[in-house]
PDB file of N, CA and C in Angstrom:
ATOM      1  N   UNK A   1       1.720   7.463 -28.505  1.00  0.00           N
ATOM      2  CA  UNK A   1       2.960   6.757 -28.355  1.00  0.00           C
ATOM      3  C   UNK A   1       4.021   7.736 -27.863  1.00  0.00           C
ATOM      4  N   UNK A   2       5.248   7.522 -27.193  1.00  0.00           N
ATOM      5  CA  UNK A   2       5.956   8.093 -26.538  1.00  0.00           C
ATOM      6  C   UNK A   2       7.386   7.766 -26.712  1.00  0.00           C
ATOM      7  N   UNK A   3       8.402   8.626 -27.089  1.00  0.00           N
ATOM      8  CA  UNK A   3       9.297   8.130 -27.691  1.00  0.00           C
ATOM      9  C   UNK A   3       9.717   8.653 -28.920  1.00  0.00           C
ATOM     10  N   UNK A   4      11.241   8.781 -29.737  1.00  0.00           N
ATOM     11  CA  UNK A   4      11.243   8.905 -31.083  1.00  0.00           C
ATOM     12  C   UNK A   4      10.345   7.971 -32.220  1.00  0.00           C
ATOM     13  N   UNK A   5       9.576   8.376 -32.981  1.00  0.00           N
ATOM     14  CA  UNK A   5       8.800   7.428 -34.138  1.00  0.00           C
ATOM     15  C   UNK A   5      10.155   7.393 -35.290  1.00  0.00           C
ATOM     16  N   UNK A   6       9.973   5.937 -36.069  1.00  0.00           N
ATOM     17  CA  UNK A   6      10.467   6.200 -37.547  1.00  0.00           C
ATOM     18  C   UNK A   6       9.847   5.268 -37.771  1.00  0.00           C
ATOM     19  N   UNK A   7       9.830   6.016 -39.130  1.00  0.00           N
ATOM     20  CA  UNK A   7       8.446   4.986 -40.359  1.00  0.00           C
ATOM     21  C   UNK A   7       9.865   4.456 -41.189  1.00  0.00           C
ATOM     22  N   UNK A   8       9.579   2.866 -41.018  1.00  0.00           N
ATOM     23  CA  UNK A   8      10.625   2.573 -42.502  1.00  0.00           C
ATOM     24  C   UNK A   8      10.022   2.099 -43.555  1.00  0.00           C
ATOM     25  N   UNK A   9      10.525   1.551 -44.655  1.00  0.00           N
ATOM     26  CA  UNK A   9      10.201   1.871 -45.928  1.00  0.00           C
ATOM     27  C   UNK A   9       9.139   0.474 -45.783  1.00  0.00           C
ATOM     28  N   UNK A  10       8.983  -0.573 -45.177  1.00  0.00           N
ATOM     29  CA  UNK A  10       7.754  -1.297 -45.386  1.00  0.00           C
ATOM     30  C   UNK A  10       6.947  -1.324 -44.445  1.00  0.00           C
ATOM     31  N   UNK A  11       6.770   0.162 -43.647  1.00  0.00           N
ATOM     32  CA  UNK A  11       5.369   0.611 -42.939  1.00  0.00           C
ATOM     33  C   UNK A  11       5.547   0.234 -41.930  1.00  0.00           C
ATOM     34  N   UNK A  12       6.484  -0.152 -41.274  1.00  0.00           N
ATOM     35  CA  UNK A  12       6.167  -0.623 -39.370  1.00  0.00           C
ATOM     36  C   UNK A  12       6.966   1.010 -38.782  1.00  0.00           C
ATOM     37  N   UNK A  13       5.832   1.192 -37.873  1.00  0.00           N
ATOM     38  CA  UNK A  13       6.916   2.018 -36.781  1.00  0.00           C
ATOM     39  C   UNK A  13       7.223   1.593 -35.653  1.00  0.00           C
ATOM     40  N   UNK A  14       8.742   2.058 -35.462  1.00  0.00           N
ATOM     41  CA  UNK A  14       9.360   2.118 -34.381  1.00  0.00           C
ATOM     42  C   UNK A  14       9.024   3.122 -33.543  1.00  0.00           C
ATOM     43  N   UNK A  15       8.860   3.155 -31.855  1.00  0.00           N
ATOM     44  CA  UNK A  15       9.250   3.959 -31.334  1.00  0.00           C
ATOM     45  C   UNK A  15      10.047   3.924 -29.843  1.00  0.00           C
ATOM     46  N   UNK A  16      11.097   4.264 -30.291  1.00  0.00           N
ATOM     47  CA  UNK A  16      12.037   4.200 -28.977  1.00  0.00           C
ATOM     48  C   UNK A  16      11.638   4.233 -27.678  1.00  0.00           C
ATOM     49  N   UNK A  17      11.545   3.641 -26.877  1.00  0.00           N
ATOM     50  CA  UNK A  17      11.091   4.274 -25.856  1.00  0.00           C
ATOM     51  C   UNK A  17      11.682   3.809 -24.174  1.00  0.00           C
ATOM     52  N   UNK A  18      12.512   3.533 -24.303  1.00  0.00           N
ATOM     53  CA  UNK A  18      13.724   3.059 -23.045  1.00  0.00           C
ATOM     54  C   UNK A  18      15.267   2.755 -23.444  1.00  0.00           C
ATOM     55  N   UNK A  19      15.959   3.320 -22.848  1.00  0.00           N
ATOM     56  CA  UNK A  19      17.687   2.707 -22.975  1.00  0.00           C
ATOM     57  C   UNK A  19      17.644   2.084 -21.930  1.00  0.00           C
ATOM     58  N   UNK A  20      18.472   1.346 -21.426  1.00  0.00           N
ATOM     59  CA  UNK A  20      19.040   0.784 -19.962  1.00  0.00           C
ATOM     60  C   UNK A  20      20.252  -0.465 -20.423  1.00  0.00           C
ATOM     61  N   UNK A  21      20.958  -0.129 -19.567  1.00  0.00           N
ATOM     62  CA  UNK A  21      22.113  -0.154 -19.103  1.00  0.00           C
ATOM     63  C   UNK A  21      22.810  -1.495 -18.132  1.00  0.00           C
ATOM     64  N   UNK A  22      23.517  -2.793 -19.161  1.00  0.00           N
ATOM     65  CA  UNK A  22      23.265  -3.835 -18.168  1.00  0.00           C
ATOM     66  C   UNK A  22      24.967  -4.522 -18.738  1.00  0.00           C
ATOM     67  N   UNK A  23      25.489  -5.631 -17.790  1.00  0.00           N
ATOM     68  CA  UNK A  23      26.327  -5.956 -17.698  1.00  0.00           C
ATOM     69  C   UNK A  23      26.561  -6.901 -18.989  1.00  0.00           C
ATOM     70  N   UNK A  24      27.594  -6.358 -19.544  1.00  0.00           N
ATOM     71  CA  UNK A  24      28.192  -6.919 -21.332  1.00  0.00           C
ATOM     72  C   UNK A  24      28.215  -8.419 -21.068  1.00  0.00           C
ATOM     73  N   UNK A  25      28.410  -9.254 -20.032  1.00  0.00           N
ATOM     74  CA  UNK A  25      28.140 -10.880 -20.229  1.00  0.00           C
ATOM     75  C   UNK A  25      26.486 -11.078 -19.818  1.00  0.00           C
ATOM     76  N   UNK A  26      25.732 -11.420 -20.570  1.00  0.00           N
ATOM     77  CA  UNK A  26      24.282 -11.745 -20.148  1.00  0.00           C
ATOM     78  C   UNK A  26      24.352 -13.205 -20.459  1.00  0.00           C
ATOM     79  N   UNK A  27      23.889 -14.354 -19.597  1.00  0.00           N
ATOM     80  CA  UNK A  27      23.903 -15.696 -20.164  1.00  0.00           C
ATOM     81  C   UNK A  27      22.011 -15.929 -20.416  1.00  0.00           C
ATOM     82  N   UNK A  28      21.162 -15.197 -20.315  1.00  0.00           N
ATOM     83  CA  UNK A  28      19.734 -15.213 -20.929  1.00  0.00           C
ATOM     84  C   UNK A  28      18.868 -14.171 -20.077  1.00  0.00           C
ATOM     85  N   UNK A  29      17.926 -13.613 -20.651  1.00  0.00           N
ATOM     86  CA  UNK A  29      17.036 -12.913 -20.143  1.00  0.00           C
ATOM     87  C   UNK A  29      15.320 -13.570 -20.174  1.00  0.00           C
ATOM     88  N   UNK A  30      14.920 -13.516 -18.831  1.00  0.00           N
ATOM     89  CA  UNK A  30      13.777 -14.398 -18.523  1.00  0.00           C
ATOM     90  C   UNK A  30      12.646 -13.020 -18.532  1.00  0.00           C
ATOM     91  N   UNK A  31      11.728 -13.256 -19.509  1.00  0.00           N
ATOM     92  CA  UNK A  31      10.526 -12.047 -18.997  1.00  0.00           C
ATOM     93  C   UNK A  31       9.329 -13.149 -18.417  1.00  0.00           C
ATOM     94  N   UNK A  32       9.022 -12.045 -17.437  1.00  0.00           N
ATOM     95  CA  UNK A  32       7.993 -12.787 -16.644  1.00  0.00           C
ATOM     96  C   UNK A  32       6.680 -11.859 -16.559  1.00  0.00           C
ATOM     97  N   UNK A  33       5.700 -11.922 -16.669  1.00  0.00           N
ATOM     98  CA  UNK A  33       4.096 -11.671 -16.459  1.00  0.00           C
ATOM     99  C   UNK A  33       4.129 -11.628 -14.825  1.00  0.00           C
ATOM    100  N   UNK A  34       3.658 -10.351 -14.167  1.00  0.00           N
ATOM    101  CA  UNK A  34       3.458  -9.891 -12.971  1.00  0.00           C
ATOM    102  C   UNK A  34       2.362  -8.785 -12.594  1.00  0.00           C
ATOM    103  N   UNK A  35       1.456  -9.565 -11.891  1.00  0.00           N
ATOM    104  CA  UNK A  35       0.204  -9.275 -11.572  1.00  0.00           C
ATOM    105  C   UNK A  35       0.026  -8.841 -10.009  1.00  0.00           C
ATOM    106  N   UNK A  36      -0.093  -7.729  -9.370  1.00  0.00           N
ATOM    107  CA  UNK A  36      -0.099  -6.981  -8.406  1.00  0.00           C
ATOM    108  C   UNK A  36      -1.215  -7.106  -7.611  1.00  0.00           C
ATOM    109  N   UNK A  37      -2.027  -7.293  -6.456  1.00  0.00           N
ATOM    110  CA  UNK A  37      -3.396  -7.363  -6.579  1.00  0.00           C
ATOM    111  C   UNK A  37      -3.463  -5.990  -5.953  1.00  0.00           C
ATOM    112  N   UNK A  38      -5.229  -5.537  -5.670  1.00  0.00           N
ATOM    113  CA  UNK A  38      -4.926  -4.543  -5.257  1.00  0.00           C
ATOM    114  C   UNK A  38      -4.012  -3.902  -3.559  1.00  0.00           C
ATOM    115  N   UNK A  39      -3.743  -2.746  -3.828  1.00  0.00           N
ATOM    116  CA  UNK A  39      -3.200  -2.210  -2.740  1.00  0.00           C
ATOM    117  C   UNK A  39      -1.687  -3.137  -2.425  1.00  0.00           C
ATOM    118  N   UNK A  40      -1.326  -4.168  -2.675  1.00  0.00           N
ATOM    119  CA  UNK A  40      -0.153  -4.746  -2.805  1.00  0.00           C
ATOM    120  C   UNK A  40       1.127  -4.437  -2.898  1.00  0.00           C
ATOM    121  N   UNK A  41       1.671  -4.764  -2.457  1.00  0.00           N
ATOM    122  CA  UNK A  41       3.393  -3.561  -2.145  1.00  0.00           C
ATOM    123  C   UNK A  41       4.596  -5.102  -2.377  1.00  0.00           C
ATOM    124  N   UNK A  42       5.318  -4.113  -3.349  1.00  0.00           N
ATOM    125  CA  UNK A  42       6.113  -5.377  -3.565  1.00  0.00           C
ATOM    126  C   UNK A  42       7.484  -5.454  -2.539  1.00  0.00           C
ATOM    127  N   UNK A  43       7.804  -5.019  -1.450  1.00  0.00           N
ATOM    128  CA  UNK A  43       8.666  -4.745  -0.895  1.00  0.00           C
ATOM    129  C   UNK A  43       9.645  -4.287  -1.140  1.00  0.00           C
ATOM    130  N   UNK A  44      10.968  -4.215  -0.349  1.00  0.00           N
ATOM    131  CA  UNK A  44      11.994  -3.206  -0.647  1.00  0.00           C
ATOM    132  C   UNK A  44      12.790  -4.741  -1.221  1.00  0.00           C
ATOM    133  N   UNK A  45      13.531  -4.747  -2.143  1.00  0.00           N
ATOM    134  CA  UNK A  45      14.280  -5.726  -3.228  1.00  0.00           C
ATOM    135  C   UNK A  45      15.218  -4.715  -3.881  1.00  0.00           C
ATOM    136  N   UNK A  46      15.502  -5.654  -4.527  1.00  0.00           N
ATOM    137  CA  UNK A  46      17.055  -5.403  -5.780  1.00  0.00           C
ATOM    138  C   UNK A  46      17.050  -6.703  -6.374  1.00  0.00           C
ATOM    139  N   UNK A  47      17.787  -6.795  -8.043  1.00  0.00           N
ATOM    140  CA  UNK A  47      18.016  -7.474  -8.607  1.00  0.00           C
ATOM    141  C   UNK A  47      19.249  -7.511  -9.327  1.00  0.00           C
ATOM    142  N   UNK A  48      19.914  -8.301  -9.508  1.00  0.00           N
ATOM    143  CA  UNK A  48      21.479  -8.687  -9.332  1.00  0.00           C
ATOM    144  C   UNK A  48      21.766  -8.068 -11.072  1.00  0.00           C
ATOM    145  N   UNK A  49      20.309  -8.461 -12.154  1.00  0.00           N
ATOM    146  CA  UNK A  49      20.823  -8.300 -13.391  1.00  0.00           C
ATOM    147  C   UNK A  49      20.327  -6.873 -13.848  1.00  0.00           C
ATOM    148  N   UNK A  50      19.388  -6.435 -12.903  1.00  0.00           N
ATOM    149  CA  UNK A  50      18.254  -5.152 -13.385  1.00  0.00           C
ATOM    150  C   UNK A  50      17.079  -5.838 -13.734  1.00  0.00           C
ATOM    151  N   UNK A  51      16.413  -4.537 -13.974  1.00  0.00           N
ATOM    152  CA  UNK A  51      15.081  -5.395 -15.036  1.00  0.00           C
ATOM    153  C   UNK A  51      14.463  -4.102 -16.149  1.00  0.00           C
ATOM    154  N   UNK A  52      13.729  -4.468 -16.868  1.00  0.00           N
ATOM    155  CA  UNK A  52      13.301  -3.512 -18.025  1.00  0.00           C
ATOM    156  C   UNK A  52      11.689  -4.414 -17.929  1.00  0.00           C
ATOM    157  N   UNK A  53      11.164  -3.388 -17.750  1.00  0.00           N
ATOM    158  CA  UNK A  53       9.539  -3.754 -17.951  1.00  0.00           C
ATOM    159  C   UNK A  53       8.763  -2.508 -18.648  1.00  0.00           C
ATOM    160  N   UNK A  54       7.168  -3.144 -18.758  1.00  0.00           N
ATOM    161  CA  UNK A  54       6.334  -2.380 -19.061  1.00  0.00           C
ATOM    162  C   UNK A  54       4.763  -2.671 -18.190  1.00  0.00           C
ATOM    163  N   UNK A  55       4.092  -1.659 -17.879  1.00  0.00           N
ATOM    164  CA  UNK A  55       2.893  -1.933 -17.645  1.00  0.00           C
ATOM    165  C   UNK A  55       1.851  -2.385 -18.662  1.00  0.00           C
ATOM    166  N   UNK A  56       1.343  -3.201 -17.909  1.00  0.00           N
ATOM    167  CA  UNK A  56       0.182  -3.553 -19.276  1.00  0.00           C
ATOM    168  C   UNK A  56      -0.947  -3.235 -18.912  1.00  0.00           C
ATOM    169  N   UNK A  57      -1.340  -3.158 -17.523  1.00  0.00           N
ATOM    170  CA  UNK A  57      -2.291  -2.860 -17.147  1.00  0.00           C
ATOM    171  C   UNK A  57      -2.676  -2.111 -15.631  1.00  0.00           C
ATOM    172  N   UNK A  58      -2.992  -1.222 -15.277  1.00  0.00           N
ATOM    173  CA  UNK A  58      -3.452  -0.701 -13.715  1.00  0.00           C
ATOM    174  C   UNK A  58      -2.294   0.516 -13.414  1.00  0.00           C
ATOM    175  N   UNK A  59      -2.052   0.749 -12.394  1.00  0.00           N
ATOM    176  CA  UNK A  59      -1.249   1.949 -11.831  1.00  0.00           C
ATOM    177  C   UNK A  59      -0.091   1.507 -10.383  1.00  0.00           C
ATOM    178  N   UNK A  60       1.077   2.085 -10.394  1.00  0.00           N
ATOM    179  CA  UNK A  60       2.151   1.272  -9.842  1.00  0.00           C
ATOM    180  C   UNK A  60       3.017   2.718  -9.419  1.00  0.00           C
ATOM    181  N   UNK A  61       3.066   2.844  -8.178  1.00  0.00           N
ATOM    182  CA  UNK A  61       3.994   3.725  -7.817  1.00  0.00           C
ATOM    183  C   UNK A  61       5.454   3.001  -7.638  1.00  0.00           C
ATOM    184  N   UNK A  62       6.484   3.944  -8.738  1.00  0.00           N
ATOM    185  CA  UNK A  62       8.013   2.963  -8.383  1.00  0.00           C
ATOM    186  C   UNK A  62       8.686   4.272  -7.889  1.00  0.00           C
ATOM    187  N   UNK A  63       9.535   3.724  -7.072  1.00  0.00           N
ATOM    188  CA  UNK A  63      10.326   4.460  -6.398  1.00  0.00           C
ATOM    189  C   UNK A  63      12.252   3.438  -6.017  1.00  0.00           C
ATOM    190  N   UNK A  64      13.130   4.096  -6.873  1.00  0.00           N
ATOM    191  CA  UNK A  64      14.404   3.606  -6.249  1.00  0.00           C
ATOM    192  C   UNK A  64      15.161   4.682  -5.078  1.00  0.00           C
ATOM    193  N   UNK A  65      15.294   4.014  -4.342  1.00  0.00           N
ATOM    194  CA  UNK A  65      16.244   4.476  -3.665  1.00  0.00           C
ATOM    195  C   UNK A  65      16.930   5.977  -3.794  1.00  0.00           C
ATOM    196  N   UNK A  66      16.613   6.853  -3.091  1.00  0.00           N
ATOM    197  CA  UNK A  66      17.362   8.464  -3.499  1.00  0.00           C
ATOM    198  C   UNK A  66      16.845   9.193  -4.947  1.00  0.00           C
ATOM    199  N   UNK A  67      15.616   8.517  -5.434  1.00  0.00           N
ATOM    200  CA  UNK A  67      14.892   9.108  -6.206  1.00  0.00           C
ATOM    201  C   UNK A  67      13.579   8.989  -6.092  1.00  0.00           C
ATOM    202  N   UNK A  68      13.204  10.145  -6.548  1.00  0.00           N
ATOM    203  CA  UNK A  68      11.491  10.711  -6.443  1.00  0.00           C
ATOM    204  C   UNK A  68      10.635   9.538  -6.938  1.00  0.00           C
ATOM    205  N   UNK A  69       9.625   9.351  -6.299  1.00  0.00           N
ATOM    206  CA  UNK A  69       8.936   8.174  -6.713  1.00  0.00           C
ATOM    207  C   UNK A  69       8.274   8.912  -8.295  1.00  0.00           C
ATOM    208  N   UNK A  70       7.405   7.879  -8.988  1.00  0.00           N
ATOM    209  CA  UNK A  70       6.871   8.139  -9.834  1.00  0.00           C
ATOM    210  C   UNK A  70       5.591   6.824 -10.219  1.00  0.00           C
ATOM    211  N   UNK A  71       4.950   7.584 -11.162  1.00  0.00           N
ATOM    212  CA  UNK A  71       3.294   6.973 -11.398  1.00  0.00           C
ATOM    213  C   UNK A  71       3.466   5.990 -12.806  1.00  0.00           C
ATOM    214  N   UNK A  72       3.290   5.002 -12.841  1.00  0.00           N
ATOM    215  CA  UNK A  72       3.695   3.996 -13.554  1.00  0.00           C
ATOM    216  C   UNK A  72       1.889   3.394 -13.922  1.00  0.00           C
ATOM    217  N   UNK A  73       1.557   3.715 -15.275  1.00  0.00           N
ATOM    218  CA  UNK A  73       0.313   3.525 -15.791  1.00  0.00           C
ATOM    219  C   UNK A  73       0.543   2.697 -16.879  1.00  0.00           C
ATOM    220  N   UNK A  74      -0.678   2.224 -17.230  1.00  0.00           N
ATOM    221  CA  UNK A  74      -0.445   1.140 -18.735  1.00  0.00           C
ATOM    222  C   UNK A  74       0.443   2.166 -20.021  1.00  0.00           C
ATOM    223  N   UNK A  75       1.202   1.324 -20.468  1.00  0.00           N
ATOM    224  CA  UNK A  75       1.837   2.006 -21.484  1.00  0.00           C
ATOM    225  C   UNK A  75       3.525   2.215 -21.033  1.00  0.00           C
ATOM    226  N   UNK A  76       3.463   2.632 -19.794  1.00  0.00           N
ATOM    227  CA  UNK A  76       4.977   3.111 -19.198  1.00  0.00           C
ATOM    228  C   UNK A  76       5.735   1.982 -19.472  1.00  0.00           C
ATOM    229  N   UNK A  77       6.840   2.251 -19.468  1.00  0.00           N
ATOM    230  CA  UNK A  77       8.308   1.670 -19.142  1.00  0.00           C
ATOM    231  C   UNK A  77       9.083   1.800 -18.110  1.00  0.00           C
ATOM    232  N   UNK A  78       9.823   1.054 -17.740  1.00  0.00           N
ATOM    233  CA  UNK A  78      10.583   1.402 -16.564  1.00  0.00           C
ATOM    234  C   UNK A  78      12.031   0.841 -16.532  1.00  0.00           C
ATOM    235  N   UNK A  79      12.836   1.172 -15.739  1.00  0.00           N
ATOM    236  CA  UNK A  79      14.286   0.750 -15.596  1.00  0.00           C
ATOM    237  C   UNK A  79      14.578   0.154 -14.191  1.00  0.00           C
ATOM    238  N   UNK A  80      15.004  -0.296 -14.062  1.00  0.00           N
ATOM    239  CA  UNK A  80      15.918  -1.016 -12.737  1.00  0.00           C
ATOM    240  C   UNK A  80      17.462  -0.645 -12.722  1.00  0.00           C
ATOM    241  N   UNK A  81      17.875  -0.319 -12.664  1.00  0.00           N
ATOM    242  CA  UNK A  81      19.638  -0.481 -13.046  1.00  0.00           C
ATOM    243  C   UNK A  81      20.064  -2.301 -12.212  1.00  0.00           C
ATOM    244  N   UNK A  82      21.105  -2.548 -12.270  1.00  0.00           N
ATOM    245  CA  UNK A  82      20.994  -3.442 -11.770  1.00  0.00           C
ATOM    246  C   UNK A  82      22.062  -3.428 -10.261  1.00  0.00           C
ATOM    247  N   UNK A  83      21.543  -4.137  -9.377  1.00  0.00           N
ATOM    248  CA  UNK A  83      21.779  -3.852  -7.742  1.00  0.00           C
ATOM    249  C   UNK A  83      20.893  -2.681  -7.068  1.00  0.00           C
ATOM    250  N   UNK A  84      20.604  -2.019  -7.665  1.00  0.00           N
ATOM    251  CA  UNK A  84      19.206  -0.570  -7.095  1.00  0.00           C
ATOM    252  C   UNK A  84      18.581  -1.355  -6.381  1.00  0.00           C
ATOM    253  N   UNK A  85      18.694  -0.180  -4.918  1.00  0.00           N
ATOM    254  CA  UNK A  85      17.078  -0.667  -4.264  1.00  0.00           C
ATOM    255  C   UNK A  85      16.278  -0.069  -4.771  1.00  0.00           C
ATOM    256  N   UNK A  86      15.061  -0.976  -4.973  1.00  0.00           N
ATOM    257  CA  UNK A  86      13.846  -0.836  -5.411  1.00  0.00           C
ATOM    258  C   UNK A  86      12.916  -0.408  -3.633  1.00  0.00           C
ATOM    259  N   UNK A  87      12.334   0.809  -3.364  1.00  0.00           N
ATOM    260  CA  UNK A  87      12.244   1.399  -2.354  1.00  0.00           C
ATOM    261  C   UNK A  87      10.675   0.837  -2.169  1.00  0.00           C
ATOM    262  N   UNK A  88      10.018   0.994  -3.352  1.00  0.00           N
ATOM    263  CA  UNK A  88       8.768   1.190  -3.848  1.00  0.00           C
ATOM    264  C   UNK A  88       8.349   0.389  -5.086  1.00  0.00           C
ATOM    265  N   UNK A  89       7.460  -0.375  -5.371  1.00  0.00           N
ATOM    266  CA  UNK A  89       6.940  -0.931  -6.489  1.00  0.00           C
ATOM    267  C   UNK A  89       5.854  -1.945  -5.961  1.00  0.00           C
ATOM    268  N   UNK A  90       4.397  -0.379  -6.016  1.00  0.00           N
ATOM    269  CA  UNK A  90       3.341  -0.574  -5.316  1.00  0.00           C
ATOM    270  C   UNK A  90       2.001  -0.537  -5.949  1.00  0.00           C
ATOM    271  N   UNK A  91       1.175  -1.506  -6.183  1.00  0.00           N
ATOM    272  CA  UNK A  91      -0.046  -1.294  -6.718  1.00  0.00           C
ATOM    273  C   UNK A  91      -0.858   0.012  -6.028  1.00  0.00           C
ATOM    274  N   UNK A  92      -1.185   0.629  -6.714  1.00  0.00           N
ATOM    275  CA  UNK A  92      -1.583   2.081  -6.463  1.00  0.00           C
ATOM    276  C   UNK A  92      -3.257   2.377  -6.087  1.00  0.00           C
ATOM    277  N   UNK A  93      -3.466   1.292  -6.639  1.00  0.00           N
ATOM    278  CA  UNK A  93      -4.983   1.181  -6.654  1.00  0.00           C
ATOM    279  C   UNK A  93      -5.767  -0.055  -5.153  1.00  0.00           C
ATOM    280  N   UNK A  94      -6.748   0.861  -4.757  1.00  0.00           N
ATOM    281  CA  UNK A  94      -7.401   0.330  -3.795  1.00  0.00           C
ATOM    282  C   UNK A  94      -8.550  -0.832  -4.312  1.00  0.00           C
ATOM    283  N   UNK A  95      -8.775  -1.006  -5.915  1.00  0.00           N
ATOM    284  CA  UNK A  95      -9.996  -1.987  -6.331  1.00  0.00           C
ATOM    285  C   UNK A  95      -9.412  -3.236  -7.319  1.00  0.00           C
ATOM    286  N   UNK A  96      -8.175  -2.702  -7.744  1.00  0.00           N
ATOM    287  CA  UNK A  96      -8.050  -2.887  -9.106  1.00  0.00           C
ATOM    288  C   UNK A  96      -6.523  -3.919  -9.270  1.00  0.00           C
ATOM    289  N   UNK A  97      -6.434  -5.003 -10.009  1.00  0.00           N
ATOM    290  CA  UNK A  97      -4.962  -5.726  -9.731  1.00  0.00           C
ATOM    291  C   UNK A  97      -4.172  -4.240 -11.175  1.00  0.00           C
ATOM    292  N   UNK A  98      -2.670  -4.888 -10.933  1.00  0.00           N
ATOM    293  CA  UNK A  98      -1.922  -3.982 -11.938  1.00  0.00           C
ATOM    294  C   UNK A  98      -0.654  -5.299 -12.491  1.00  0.00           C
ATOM    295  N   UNK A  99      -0.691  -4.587 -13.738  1.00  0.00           N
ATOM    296  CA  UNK A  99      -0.406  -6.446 -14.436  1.00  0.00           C
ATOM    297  C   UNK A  99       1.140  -5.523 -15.279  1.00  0.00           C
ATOM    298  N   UNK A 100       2.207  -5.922 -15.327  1.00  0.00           N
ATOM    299  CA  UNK A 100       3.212  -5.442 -16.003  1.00  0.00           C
ATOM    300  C   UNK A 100       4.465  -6.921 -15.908  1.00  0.00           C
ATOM    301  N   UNK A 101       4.899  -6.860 -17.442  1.00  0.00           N
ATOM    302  CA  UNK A 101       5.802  -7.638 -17.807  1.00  0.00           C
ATOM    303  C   UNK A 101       7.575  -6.673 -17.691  1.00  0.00           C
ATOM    304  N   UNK A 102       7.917  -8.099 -17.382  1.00  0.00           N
ATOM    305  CA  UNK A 102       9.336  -7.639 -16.739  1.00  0.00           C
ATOM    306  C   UNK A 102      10.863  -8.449 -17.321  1.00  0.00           C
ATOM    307  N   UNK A 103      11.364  -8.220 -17.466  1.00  0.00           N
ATOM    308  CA  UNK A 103      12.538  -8.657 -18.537  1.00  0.00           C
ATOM    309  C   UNK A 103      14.093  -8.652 -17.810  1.00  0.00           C
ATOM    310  N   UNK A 104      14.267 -10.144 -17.215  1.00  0.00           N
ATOM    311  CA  UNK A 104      15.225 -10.049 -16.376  1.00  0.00           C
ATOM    312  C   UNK A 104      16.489 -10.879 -16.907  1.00  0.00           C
ATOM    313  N   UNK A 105      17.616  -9.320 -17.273  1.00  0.00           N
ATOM    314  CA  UNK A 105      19.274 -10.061 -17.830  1.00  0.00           C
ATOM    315  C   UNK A 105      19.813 -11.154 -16.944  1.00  0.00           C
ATOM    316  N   UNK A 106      20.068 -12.118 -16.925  1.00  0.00           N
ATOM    317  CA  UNK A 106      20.611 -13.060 -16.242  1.00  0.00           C
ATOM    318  C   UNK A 106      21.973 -13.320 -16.029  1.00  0.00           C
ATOM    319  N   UNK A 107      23.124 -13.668 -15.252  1.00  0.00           N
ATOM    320  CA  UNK A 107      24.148 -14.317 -15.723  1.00  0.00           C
ATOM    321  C   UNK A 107      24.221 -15.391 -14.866  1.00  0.00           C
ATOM    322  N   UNK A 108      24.628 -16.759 -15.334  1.00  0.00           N
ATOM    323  CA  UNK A 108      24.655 -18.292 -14.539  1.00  0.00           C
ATOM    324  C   UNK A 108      23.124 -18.512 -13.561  1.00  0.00           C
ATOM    325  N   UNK A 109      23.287 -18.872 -12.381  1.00  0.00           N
ATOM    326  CA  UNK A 109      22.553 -19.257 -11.460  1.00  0.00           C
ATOM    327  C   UNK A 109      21.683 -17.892 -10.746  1.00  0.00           C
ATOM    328  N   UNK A 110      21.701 -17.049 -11.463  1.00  0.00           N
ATOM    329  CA  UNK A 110      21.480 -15.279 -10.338  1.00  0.00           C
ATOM    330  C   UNK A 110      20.013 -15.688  -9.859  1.00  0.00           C
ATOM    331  N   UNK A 111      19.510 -14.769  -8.773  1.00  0.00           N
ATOM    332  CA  UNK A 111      17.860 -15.342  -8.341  1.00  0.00           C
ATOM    333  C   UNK A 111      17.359 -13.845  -8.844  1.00  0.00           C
ATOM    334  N   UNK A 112      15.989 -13.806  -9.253  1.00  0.00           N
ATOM    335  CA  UNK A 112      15.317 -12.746 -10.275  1.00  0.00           C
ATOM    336  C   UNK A 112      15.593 -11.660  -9.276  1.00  0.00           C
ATOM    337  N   UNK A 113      15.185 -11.808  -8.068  1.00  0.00           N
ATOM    338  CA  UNK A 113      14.802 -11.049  -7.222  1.00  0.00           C
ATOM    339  C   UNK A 113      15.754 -11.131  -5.419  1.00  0.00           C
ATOM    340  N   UNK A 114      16.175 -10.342  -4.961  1.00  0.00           N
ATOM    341  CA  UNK A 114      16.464 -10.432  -3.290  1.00  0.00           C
ATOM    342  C   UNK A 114      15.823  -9.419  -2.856  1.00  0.00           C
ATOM    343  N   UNK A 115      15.152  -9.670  -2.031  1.00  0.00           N
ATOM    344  CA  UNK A 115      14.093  -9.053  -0.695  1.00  0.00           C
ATOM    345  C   UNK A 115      15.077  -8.834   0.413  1.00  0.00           C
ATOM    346  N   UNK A 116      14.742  -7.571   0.871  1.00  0.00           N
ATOM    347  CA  UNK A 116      15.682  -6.479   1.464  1.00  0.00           C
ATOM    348  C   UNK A 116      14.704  -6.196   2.728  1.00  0.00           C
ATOM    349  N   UNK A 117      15.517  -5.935   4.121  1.00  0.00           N
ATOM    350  CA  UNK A 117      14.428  -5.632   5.194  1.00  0.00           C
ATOM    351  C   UNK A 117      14.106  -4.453   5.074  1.00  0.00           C
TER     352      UNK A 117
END
């Protein structure tokens, strides 16, 4: 596990393992199940609220905008800030789908996602 642990007094642990950073009016957050197939590239996007996910399964190169890409395996977490281009967010694997849940702050009518040329 990855992250600060604390044991509290009736045995569950916590472990921290993401902050992120989103706009103080949220009117709901939608998580959605997202399945990559292989070699699959999610294009260049942004999202109006951010997003906070995790992998659940396979390997995912993410990359924002003016930062170093990075290797996104089962277990990881990730951040969006919200408006970031998303440069990169690519199934990594040539055999294999890559499955990660995604957690999107909302406010009114916003669309999850805008696709960027």
């Amino acid at each position: 596990m990855t992250g600060d642990q604390h044991d509290s007094k009736d045995g569950v642990i916590r472990a921290h393992l993401l902050t992120g950073l989103f706009d103080a009016h949220i009117d709901r957050i939608e998580v959605h199940s997202i399945t990559l197939q292989p070699t699959q590239q999610a294009g260049r996007h942004t999202h109006p609220g951010g997003v906070v996910g995790y992998v659940v399964d396979g390997d995912i190169l993410f990359e924002i905008d003016g930062q170093p890409a990075t290797r996104l395996h089962n277990g990881s977490v990730f951040y969006e800030p919200p408006g970031a281009v998303i440069t990169r967010f690519d199934n990594a694997s040539d055999t294999v789908t890559a499955t990660f849940i995604a957690f999107y702050p909302l406010i009114g009518d916003q669309a999850l996602i805008s696709m960027l040329e």
